[in-house]
PDB file of N, CA and C in Angstrom:
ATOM      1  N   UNK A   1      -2.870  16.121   4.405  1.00  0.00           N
ATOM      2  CA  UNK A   1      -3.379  14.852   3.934  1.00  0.00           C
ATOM      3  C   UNK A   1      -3.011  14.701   2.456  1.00  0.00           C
ATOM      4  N   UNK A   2      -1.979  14.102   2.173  1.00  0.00           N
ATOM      5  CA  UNK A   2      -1.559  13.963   1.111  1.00  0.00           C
ATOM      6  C   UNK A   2      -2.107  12.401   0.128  1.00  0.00           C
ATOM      7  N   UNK A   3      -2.826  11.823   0.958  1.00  0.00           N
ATOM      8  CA  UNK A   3      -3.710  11.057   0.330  1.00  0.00           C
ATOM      9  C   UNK A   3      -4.029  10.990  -0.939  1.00  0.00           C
ATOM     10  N   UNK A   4      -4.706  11.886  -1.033  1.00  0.00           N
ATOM     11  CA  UNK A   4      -5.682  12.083  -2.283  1.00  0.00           C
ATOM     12  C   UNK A   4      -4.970  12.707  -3.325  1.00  0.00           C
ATOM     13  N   UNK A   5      -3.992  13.385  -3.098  1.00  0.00           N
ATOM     14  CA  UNK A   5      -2.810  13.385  -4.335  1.00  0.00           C
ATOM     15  C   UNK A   5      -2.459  12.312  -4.802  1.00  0.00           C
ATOM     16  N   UNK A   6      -1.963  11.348  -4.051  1.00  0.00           N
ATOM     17  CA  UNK A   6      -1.367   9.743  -4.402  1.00  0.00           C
ATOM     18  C   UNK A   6      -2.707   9.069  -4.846  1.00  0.00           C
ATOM     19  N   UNK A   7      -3.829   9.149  -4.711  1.00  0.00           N
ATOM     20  CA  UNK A   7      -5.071   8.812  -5.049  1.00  0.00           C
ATOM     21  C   UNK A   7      -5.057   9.044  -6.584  1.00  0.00           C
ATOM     22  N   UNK A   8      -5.295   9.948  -6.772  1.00  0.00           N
ATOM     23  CA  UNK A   8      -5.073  10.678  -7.942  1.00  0.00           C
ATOM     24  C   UNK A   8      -4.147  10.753  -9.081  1.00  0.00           C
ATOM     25  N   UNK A   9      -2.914  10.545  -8.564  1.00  0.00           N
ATOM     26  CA  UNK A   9      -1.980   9.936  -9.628  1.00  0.00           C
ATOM     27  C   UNK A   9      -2.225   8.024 -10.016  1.00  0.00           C
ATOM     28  N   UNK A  10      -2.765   7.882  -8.967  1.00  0.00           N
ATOM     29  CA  UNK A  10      -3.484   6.103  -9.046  1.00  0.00           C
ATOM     30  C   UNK A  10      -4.461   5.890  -9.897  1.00  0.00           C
ATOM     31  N   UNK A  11      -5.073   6.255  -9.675  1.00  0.00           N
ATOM     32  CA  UNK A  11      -6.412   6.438 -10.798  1.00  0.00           C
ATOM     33  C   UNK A  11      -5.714   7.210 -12.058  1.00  0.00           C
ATOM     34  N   UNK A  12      -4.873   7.886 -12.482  1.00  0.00           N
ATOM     35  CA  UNK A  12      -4.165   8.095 -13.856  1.00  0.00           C
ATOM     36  C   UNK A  12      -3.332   6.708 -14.421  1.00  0.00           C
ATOM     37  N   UNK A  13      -2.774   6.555 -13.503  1.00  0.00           N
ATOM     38  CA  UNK A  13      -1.894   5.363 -13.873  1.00  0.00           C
ATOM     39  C   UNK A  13      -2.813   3.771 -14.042  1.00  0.00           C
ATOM     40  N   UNK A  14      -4.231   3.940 -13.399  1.00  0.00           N
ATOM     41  CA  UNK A  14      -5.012   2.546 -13.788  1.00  0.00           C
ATOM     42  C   UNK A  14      -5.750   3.321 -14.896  1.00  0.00           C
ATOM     43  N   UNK A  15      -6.353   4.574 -15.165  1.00  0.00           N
ATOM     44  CA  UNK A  15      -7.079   4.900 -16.119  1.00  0.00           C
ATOM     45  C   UNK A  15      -5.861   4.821 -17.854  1.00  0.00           C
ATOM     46  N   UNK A  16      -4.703   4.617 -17.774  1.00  0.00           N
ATOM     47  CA  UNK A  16      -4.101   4.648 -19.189  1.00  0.00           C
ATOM     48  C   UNK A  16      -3.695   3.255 -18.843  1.00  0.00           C
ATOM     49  N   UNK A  17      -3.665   2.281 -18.230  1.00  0.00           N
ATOM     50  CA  UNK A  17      -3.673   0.777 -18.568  1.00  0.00           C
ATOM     51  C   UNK A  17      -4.681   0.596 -18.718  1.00  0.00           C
ATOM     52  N   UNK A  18      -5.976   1.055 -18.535  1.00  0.00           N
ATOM     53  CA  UNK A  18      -7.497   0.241 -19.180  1.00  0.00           C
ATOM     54  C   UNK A  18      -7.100   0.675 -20.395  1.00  0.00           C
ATOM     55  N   UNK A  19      -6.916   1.797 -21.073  1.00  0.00           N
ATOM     56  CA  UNK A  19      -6.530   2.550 -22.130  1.00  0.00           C
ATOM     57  C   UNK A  19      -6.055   1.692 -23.120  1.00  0.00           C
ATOM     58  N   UNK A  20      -4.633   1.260 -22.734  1.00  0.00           N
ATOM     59  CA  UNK A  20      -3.877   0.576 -23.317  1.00  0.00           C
ATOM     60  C   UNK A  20      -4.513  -0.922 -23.293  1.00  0.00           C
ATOM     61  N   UNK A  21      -5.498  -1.100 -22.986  1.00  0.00           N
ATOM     62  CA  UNK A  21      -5.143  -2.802 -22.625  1.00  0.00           C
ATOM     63  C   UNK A  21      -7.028  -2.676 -23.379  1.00  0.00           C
ATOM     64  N   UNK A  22      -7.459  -1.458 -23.471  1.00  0.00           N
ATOM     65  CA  UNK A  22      -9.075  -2.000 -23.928  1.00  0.00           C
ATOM     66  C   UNK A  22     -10.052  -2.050 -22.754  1.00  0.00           C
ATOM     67  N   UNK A  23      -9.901  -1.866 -22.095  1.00  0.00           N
ATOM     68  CA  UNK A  23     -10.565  -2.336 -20.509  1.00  0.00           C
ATOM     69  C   UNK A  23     -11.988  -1.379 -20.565  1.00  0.00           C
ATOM     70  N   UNK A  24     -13.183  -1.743 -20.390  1.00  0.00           N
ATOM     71  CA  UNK A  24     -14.125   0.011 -20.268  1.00  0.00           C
ATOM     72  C   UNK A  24     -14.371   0.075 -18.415  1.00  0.00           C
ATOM     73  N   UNK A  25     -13.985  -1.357 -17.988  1.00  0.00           N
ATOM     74  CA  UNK A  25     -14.600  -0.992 -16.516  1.00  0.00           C
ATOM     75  C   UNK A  25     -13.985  -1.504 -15.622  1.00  0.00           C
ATOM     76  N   UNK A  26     -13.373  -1.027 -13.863  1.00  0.00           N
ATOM     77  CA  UNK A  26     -12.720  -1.590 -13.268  1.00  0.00           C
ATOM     78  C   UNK A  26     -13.572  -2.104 -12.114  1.00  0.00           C
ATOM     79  N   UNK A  27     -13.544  -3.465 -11.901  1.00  0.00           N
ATOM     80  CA  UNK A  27     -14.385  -3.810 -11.258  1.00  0.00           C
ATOM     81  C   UNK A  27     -13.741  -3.757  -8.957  1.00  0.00           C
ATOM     82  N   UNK A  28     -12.097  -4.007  -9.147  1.00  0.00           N
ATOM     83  CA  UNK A  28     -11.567  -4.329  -8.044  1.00  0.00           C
ATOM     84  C   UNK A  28     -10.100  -3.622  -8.195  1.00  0.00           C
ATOM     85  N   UNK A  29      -9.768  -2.649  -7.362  1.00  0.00           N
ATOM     86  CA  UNK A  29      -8.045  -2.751  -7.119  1.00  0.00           C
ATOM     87  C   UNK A  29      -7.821  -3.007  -6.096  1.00  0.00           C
ATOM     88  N   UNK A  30      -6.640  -3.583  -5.708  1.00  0.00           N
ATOM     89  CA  UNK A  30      -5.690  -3.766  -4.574  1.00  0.00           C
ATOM     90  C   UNK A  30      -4.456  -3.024  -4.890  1.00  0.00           C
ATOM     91  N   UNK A  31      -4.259  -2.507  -3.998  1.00  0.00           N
ATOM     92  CA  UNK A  31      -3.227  -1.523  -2.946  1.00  0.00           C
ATOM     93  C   UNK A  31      -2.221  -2.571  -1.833  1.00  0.00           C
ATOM     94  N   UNK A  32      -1.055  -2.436  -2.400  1.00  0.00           N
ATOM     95  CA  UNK A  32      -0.454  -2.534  -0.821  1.00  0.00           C
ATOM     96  C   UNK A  32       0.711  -1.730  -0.479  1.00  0.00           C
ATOM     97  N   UNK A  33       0.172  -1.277   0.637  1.00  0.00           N
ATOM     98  CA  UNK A  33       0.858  -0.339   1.523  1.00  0.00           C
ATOM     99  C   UNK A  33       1.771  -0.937   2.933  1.00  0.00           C
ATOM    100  N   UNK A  34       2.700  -0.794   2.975  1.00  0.00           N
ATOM    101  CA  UNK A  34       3.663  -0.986   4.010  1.00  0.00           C
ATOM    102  C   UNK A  34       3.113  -0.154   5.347  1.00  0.00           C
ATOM    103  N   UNK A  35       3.632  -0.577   6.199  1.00  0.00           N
ATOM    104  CA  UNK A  35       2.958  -0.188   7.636  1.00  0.00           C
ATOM    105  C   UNK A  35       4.156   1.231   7.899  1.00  0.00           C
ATOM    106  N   UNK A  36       5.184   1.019   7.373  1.00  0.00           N
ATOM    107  CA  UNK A  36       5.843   2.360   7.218  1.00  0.00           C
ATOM    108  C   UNK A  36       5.629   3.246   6.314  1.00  0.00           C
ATOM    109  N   UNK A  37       5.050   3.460   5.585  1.00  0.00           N
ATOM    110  CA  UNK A  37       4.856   4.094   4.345  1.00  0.00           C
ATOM    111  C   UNK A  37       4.168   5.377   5.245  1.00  0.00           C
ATOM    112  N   UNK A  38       3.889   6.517   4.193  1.00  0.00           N
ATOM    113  CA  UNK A  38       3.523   7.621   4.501  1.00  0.00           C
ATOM    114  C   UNK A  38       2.312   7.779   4.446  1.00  0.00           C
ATOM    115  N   UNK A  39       1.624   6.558   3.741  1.00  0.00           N
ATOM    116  CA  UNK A  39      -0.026   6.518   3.261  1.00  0.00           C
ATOM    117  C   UNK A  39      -0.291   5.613   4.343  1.00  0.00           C
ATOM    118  N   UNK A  40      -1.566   6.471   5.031  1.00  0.00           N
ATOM    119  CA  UNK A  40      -2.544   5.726   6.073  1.00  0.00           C
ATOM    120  C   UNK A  40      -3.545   4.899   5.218  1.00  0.00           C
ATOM    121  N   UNK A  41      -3.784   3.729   5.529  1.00  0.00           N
ATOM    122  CA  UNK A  41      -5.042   3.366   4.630  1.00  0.00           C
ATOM    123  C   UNK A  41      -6.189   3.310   5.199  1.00  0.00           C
ATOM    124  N   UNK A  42      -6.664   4.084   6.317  1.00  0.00           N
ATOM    125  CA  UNK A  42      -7.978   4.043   6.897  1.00  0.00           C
ATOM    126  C   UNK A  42      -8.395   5.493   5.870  1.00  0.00           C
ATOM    127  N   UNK A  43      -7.373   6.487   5.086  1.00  0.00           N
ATOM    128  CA  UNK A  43      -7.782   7.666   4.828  1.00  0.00           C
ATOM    129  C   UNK A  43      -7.670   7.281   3.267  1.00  0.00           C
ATOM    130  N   UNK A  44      -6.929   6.419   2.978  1.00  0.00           N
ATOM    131  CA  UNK A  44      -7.085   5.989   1.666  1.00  0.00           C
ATOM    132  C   UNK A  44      -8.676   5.724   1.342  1.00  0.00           C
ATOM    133  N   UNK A  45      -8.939   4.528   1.920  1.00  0.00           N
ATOM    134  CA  UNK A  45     -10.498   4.026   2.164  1.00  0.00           C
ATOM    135  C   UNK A  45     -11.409   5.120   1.595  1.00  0.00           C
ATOM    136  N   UNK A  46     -11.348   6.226   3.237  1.00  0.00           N
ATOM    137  CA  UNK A  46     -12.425   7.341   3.017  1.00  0.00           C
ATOM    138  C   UNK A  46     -12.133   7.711   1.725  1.00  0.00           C
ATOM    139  N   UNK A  47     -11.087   8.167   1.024  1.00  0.00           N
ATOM    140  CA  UNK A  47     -10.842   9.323  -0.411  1.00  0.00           C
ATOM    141  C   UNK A  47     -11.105   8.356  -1.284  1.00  0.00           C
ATOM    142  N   UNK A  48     -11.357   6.982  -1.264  1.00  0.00           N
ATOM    143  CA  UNK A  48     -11.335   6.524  -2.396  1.00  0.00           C
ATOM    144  C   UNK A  48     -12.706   6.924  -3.201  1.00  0.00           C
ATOM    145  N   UNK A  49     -13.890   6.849  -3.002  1.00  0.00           N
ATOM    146  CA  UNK A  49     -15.075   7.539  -3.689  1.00  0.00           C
ATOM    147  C   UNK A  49     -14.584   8.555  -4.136  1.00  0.00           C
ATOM    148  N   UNK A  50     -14.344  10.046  -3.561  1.00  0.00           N
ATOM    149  CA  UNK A  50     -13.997  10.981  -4.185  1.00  0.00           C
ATOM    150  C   UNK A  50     -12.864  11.432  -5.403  1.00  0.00           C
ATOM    151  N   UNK A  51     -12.141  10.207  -5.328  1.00  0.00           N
ATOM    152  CA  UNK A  51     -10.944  10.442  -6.290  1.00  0.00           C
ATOM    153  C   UNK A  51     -11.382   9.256  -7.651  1.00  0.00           C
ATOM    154  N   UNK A  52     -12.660   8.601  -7.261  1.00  0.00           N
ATOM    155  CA  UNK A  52     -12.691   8.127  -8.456  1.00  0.00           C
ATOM    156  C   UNK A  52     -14.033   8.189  -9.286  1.00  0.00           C
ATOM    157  N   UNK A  53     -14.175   9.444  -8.889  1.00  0.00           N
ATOM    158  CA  UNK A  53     -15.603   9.749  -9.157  1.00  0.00           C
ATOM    159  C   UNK A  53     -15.689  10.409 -10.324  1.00  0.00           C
ATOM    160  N   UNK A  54     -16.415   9.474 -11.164  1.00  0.00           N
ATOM    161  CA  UNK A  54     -16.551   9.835 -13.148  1.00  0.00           C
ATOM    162  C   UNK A  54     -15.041   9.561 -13.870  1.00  0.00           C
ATOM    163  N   UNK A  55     -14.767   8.231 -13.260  1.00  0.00           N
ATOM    164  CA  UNK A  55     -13.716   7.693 -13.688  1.00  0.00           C
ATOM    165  C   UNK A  55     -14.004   6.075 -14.103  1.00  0.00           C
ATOM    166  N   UNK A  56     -12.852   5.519 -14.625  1.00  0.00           N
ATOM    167  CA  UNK A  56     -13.346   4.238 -15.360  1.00  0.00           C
ATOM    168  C   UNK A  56     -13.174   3.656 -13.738  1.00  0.00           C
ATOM    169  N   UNK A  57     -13.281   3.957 -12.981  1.00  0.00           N
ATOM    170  CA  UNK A  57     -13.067   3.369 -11.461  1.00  0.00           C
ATOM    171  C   UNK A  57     -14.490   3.429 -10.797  1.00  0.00           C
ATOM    172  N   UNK A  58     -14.706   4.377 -11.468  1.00  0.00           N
ATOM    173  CA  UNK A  58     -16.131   5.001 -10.248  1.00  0.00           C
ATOM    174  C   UNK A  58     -17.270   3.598 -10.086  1.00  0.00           C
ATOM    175  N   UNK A  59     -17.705   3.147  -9.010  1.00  0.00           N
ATOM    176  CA  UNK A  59     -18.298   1.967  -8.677  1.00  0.00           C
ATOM    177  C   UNK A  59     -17.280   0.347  -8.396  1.00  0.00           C
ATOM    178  N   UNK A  60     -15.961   0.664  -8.067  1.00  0.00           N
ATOM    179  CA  UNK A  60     -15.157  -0.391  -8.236  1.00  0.00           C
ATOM    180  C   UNK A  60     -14.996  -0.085  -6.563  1.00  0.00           C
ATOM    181  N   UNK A  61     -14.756  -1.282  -6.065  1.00  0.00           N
ATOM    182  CA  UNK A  61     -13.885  -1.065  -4.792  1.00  0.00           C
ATOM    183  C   UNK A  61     -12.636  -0.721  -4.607  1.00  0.00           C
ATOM    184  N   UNK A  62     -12.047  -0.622  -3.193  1.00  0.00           N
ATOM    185  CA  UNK A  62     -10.803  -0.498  -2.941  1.00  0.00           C
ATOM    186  C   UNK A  62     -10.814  -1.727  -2.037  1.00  0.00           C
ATOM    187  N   UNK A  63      -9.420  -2.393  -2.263  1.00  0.00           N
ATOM    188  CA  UNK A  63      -8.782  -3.279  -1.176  1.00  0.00           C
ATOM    189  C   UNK A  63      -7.262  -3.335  -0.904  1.00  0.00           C
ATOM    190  N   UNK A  64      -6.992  -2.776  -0.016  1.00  0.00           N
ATOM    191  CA  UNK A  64      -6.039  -2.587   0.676  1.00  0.00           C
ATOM    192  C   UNK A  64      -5.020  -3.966   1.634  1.00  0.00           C
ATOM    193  N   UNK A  65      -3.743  -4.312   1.000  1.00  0.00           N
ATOM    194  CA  UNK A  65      -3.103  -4.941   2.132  1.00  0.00           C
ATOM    195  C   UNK A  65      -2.478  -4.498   2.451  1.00  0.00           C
ATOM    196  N   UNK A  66      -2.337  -4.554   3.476  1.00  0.00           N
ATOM    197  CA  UNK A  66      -1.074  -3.926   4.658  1.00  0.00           C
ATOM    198  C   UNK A  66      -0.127  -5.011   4.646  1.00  0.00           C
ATOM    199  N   UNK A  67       1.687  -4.377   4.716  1.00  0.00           N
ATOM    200  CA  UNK A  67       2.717  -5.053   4.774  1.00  0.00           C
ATOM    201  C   UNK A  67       3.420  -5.252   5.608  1.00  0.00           C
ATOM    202  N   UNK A  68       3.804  -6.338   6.268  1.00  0.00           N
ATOM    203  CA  UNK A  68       4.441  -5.890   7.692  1.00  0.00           C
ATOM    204  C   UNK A  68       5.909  -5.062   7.615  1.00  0.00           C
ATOM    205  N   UNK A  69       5.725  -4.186   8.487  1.00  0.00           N
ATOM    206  CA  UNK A  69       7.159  -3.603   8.295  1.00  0.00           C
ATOM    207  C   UNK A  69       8.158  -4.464   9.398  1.00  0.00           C
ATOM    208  N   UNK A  70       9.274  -5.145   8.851  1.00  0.00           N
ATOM    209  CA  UNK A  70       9.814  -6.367   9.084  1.00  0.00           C
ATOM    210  C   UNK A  70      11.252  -5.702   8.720  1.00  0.00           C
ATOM    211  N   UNK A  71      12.350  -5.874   9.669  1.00  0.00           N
ATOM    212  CA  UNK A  71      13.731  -5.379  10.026  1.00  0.00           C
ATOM    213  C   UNK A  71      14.330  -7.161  10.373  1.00  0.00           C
ATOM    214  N   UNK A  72      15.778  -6.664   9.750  1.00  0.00           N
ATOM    215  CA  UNK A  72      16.570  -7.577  10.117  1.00  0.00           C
ATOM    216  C   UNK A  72      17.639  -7.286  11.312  1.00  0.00           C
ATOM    217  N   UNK A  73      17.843  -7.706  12.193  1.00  0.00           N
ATOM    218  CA  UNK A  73      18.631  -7.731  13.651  1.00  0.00           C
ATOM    219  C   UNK A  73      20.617  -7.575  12.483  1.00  0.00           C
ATOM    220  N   UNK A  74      21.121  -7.050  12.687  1.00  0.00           N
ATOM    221  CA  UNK A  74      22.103  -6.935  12.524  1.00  0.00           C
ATOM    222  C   UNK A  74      23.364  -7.785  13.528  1.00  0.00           C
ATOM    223  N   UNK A  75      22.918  -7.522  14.835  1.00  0.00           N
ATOM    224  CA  UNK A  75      23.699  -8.627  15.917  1.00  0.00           C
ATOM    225  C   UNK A  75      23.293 -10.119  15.388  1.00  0.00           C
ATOM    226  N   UNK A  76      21.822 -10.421  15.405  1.00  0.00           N
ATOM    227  CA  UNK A  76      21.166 -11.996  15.864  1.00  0.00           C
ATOM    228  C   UNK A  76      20.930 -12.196  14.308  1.00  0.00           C
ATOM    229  N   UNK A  77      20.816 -11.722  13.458  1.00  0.00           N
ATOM    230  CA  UNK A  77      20.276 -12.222  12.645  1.00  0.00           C
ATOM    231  C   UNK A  77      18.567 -12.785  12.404  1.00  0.00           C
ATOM    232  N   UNK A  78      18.127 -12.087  13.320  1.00  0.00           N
ATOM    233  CA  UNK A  78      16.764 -12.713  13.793  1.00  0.00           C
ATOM    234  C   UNK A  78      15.975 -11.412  12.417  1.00  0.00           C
ATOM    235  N   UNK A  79      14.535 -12.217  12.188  1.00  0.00           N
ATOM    236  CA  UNK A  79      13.965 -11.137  11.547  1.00  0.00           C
ATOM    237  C   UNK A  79      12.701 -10.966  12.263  1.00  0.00           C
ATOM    238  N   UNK A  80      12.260  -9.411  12.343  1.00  0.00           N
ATOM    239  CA  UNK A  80      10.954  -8.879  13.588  1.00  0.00           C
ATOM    240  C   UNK A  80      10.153  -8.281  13.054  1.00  0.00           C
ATOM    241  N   UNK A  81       8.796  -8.073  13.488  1.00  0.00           N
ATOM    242  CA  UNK A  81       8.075  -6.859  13.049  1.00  0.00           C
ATOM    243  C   UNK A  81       8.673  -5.358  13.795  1.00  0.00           C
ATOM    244  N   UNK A  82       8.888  -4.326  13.277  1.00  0.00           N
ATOM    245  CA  UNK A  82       9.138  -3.135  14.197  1.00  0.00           C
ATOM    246  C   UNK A  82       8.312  -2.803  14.753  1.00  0.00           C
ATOM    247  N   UNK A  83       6.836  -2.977  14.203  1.00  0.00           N
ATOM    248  CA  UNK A  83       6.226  -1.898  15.044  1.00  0.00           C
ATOM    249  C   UNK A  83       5.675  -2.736  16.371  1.00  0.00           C
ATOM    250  N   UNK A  84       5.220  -4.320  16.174  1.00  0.00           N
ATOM    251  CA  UNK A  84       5.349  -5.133  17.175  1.00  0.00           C
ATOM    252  C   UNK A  84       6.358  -5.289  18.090  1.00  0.00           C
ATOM    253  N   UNK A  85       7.585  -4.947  17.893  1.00  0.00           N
ATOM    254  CA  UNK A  85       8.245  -4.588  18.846  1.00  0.00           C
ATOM    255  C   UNK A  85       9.139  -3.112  19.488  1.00  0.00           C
ATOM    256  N   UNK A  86       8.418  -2.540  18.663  1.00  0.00           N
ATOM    257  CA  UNK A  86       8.990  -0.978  18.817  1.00  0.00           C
ATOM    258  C   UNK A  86      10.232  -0.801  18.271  1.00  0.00           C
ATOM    259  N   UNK A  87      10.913  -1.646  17.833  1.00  0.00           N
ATOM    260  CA  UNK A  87      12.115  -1.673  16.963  1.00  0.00           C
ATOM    261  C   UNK A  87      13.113  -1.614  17.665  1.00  0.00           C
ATOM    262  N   UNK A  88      12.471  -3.124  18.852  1.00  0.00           N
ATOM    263  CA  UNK A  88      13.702  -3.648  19.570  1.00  0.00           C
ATOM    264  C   UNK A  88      13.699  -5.614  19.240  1.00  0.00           C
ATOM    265  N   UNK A  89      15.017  -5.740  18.759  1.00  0.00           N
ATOM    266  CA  UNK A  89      14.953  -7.481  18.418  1.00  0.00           C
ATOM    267  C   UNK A  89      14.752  -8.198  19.780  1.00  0.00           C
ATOM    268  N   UNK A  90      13.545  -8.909  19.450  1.00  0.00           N
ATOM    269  CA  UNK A  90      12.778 -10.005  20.951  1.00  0.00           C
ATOM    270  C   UNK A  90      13.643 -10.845  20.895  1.00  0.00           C
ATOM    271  N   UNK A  91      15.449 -11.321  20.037  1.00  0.00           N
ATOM    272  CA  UNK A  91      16.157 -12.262  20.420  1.00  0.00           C
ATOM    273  C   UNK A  91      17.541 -11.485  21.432  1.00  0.00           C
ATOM    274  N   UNK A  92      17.662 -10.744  20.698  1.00  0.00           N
ATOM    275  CA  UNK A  92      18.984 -10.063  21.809  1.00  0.00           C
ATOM    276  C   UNK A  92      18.712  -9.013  22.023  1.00  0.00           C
ATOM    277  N   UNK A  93      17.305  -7.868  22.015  1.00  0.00           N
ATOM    278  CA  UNK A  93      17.368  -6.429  22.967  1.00  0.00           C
ATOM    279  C   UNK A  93      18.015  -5.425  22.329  1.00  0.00           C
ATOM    280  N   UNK A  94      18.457  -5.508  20.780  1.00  0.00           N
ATOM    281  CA  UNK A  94      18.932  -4.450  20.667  1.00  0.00           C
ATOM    282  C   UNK A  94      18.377  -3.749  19.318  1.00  0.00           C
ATOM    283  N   UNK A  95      18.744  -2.375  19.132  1.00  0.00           N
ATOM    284  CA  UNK A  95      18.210  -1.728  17.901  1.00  0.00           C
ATOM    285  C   UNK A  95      19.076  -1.534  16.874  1.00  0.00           C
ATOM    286  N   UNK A  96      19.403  -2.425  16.534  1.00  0.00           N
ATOM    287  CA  UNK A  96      20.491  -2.952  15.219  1.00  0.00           C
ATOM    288  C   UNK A  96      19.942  -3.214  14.098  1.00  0.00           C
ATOM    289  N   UNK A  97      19.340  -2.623  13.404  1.00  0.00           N
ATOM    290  CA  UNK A  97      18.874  -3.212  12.421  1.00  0.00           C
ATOM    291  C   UNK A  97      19.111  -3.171  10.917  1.00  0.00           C
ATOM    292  N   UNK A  98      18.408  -3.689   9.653  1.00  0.00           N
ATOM    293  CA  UNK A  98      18.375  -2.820   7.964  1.00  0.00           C
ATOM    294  C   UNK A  98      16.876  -3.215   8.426  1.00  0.00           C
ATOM    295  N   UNK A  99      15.878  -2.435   7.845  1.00  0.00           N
ATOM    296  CA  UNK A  99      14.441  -2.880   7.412  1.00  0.00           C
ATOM    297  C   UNK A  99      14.301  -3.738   5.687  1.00  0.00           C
ATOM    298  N   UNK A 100      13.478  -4.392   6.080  1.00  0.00           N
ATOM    299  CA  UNK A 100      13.242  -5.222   5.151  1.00  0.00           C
ATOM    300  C   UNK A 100      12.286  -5.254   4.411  1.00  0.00           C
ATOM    301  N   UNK A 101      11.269  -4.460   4.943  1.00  0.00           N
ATOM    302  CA  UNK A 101       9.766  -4.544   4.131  1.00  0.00           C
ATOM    303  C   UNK A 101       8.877  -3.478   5.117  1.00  0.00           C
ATOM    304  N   UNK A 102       8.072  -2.779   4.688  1.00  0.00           N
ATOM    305  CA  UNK A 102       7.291  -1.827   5.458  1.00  0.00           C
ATOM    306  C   UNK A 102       6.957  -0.232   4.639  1.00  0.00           C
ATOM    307  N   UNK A 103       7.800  -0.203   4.133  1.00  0.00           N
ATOM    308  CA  UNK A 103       8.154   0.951   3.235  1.00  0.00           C
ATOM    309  C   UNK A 103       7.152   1.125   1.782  1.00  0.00           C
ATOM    310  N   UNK A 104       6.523   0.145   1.323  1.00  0.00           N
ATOM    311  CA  UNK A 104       6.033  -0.618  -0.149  1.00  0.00           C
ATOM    312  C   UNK A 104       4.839   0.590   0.056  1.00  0.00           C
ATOM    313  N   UNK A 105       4.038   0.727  -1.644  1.00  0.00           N
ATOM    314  CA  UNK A 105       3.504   1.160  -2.033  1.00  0.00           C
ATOM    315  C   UNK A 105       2.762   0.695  -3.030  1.00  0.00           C
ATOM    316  N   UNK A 106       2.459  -0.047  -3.811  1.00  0.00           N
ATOM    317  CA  UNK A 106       2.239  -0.530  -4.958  1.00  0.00           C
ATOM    318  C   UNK A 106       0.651  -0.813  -5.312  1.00  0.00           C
ATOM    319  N   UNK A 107       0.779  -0.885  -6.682  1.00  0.00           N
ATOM    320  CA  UNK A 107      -0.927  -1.615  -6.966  1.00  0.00           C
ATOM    321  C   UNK A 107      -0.545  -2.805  -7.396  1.00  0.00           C
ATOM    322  N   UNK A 108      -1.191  -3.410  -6.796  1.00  0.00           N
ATOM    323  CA  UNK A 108      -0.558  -5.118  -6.585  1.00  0.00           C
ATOM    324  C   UNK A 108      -1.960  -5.683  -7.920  1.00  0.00           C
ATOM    325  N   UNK A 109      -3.028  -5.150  -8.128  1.00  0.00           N
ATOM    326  CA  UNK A 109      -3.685  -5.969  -8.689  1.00  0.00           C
ATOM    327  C   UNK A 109      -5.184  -5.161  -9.461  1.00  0.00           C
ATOM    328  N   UNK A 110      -5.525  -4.947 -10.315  1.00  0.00           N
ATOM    329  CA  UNK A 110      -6.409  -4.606 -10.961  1.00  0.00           C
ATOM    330  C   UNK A 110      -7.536  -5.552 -11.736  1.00  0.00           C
ATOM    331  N   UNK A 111      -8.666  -5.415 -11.161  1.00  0.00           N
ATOM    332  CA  UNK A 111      -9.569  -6.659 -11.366  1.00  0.00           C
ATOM    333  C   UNK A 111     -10.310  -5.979 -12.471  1.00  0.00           C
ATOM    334  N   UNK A 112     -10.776  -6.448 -13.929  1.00  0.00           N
ATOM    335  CA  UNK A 112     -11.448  -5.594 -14.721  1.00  0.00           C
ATOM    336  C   UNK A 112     -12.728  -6.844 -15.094  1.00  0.00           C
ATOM    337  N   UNK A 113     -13.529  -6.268 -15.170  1.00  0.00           N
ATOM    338  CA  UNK A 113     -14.954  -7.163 -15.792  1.00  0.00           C
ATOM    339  C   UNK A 113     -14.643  -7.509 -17.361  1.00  0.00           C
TER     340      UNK A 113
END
């Protein structure tokens, strides 16, 4: 569960932008995670208390969006979800693809009081 490592470097990287920016308290972050990515966010969720505990985080929520992981058809040109279709294109049947989005990681947003 490599979670809470990536947890942990998260909360460093929002604890030296309050730093820099003056901030004493974080009231909200958002996360978004790609549906391919290596981070589950049902386990994000659970670790989030523990990784931000006696931090300028501690009492802030977590909110999480999920990204669709979205491939482009190389034959059709069509664009799909993979995992909605198992990473077969619903216009011509085949597994031709580049991915386009699914992969993401980011902190999309830091809410401070």
């Amino acid at each position: 569960m490599h979670e809470i490592g990536v947890l942990f470097e998260v909360v460093k990287t929002v604890e030296k932008f309050a730093q820099e920016n003056n901030v004493k308290k974080i009231e909200t972050l958002v996360l978004q995670i790609g549906e391919l990515s290596s981070m589950v966010p049902r386990y994000m969720k659970n670790l989030y208390p523990a990784a931000i505990e006696g931090t300028i985080l501690e009492d802030s929520e977590l909110e999480i969006q999920v990204l669709a992981a979205n491939a482009l058809c190389k034959d059709c040109n069509k664009v799909f979800n993979l995992i909605t279709n198992k990473g077969i294109c619903p216009k011509c049947n085949t597994a031709n693809f580049d991915i386009l989005s699914g992969k993401e990681f980011f902190i999309k947003e830091i809410v401070c009081y």
